[in-house]
C-alpha atoms as a PDB file:
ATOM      1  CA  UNK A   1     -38.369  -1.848  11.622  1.00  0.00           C
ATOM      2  CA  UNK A   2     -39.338  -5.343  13.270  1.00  0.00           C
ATOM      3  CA  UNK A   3     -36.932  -8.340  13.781  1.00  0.00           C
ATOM      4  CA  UNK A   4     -37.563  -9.773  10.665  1.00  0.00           C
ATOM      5  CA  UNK A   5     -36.117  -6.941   8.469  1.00  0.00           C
ATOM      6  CA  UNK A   6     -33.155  -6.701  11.240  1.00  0.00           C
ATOM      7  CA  UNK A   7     -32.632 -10.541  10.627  1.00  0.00           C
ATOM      8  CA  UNK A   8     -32.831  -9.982   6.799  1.00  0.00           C
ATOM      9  CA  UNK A   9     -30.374  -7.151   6.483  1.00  0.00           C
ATOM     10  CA  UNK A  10     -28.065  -9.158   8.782  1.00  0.00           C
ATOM     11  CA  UNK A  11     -27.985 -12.268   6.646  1.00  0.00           C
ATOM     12  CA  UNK A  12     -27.584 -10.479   3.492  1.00  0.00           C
ATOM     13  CA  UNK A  13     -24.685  -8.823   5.303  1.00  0.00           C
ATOM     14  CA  UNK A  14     -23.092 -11.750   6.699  1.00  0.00           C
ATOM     15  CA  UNK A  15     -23.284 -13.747   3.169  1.00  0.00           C
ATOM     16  CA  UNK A  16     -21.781 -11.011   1.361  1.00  0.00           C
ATOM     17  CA  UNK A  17     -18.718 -10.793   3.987  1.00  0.00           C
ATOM     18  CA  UNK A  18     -18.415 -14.310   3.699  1.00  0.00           C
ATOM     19  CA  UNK A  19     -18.125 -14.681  -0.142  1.00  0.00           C
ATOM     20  CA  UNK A  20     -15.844 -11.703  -0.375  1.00  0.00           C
ATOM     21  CA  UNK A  21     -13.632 -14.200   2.250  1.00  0.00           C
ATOM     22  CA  UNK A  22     -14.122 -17.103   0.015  1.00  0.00           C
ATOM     23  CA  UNK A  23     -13.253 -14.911  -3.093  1.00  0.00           C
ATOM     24  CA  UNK A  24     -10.075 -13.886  -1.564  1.00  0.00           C
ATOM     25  CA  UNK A  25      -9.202 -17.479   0.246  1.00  0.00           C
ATOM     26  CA  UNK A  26      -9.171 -18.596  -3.677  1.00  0.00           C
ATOM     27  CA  UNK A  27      -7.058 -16.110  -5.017  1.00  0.00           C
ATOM     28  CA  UNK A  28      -4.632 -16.427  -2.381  1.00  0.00           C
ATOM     29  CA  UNK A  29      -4.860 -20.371  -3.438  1.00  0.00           C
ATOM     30  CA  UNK A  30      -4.225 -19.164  -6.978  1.00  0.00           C
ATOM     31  CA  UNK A  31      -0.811 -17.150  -5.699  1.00  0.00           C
ATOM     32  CA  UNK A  32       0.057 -20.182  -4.277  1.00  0.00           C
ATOM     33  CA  UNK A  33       2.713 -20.786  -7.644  1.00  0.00           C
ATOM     34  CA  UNK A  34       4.587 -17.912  -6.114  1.00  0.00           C
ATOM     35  CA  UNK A  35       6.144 -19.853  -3.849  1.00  0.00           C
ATOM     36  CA  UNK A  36       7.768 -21.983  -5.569  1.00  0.00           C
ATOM     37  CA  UNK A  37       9.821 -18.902  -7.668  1.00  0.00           C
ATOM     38  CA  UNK A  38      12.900 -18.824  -5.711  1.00  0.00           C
ATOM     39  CA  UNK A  39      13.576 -15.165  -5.723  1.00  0.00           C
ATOM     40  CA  UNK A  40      10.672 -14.348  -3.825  1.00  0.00           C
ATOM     41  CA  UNK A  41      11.856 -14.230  -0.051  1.00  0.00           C
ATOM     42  CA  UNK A  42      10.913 -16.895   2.504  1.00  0.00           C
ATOM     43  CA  UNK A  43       8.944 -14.218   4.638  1.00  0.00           C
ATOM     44  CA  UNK A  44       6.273 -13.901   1.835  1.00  0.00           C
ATOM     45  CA  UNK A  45       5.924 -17.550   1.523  1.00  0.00           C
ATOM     46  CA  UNK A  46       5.550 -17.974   5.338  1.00  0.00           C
ATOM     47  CA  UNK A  47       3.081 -15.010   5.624  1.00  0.00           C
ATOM     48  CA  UNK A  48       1.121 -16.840   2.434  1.00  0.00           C
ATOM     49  CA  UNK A  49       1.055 -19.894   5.469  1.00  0.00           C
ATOM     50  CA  UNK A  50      -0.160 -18.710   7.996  1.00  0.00           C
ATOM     51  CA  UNK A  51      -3.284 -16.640   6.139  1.00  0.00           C
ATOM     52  CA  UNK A  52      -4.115 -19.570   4.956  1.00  0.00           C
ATOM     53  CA  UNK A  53      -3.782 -21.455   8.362  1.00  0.00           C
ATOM     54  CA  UNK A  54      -5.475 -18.023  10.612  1.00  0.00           C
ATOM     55  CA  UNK A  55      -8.374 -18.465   7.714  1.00  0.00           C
ATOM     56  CA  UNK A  56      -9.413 -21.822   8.400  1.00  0.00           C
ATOM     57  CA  UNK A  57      -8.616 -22.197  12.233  1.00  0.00           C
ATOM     58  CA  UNK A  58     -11.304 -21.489  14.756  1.00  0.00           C
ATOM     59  CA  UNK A  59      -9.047 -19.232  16.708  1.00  0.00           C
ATOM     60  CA  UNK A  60      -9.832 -15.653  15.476  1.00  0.00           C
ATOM     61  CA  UNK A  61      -9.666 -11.793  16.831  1.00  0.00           C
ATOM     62  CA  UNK A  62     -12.967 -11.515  15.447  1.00  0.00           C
ATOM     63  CA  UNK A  63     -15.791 -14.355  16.113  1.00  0.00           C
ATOM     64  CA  UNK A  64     -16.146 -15.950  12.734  1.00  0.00           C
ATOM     65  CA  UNK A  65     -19.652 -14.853  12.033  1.00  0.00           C
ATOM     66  CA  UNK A  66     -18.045 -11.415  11.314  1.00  0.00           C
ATOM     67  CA  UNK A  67     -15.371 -12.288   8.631  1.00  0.00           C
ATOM     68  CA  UNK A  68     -13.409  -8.955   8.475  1.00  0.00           C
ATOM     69  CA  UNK A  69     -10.057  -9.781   9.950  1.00  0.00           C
ATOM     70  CA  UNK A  70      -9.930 -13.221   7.554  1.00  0.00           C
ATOM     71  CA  UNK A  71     -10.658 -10.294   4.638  1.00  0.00           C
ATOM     72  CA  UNK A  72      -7.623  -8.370   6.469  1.00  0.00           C
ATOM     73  CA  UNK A  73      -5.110 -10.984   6.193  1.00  0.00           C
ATOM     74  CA  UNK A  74      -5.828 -12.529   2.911  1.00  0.00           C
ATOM     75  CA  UNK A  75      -5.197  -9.120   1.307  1.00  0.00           C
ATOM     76  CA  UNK A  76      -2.057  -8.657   3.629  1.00  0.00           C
ATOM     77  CA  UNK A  77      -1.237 -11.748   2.368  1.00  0.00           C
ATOM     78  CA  UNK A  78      -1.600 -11.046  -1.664  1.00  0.00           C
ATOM     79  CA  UNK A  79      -0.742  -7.967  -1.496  1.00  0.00           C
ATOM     80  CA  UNK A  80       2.606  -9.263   0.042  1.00  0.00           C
ATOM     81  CA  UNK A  81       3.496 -12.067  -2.385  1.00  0.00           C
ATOM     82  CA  UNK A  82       2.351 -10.366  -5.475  1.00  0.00           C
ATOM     83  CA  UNK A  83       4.636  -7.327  -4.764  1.00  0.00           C
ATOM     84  CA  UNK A  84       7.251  -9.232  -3.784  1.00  0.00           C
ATOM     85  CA  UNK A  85       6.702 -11.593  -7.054  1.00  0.00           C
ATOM     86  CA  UNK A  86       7.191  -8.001  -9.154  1.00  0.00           C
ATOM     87  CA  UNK A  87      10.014  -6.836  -7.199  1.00  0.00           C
ATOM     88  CA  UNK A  88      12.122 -10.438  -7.650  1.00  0.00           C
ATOM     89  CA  UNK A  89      10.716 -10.792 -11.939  1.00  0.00           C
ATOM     90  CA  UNK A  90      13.232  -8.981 -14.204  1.00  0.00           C
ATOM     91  CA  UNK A  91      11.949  -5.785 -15.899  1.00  0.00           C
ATOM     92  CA  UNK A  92      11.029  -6.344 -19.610  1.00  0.00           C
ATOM     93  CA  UNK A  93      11.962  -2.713 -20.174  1.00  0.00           C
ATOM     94  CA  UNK A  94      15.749  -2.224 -20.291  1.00  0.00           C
ATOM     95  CA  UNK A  95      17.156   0.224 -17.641  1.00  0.00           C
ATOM     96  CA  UNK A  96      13.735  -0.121 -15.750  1.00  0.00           C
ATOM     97  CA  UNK A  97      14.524  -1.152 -11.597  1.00  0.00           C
ATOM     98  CA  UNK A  98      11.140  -2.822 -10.831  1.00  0.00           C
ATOM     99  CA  UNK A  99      11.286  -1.981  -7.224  1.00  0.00           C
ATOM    100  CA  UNK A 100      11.895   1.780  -8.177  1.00  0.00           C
ATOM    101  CA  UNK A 101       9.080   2.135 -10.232  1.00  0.00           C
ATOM    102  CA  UNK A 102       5.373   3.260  -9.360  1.00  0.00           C
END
């Protein structure tokens, strides 16, 4: 294979990192009325801050053309608020402990 096709393969690559980054940058904006449900702990909120903040500065582990570790920490981040979102809502079945249940 010549250049070219190497160049090819890695711009397709790079796009598709970078718009699974941008896809998960949004939801993360979409969690963002989490925070404001008091029963959700204020470690969730701050770890919502600062993947938000490690997205969009220019400090990285990873130079930005490779956008893995953003990926990383946005889905550190949801996952984190969202289970602590289900842990803090009240069951709707009676009996049921949220945080007990799988």
């Amino acid at each position: 294979m010549d250049g070219k096709v190497w160049l090819i393969v890695g711009t397709v690559l790079t796009v598709g990192v970078a718009i699974a980054a941008a896809v998960l940058f949004f939801r993360v904006l979409k969690a963002r009325r989490l925070l404001t449900d008091a029963g959700i702990p204020l470690q969730d909120k701050a770890l919502f801050w600062a993947a938000l903040i490690y997205t969009v500065s220019p400090v990285d582990l990873i130079p930005d053309p490779v956008y893995l570790d953003d990926i990383g920490i946005l889905m550190l981040a949801l996952r984190s608020l969202h289970a602590a979102a289900a842990a803090a809502r009240p069951s709707k079945e009676p009996g049921v402990d949220v945080r007990t249940r799988i």
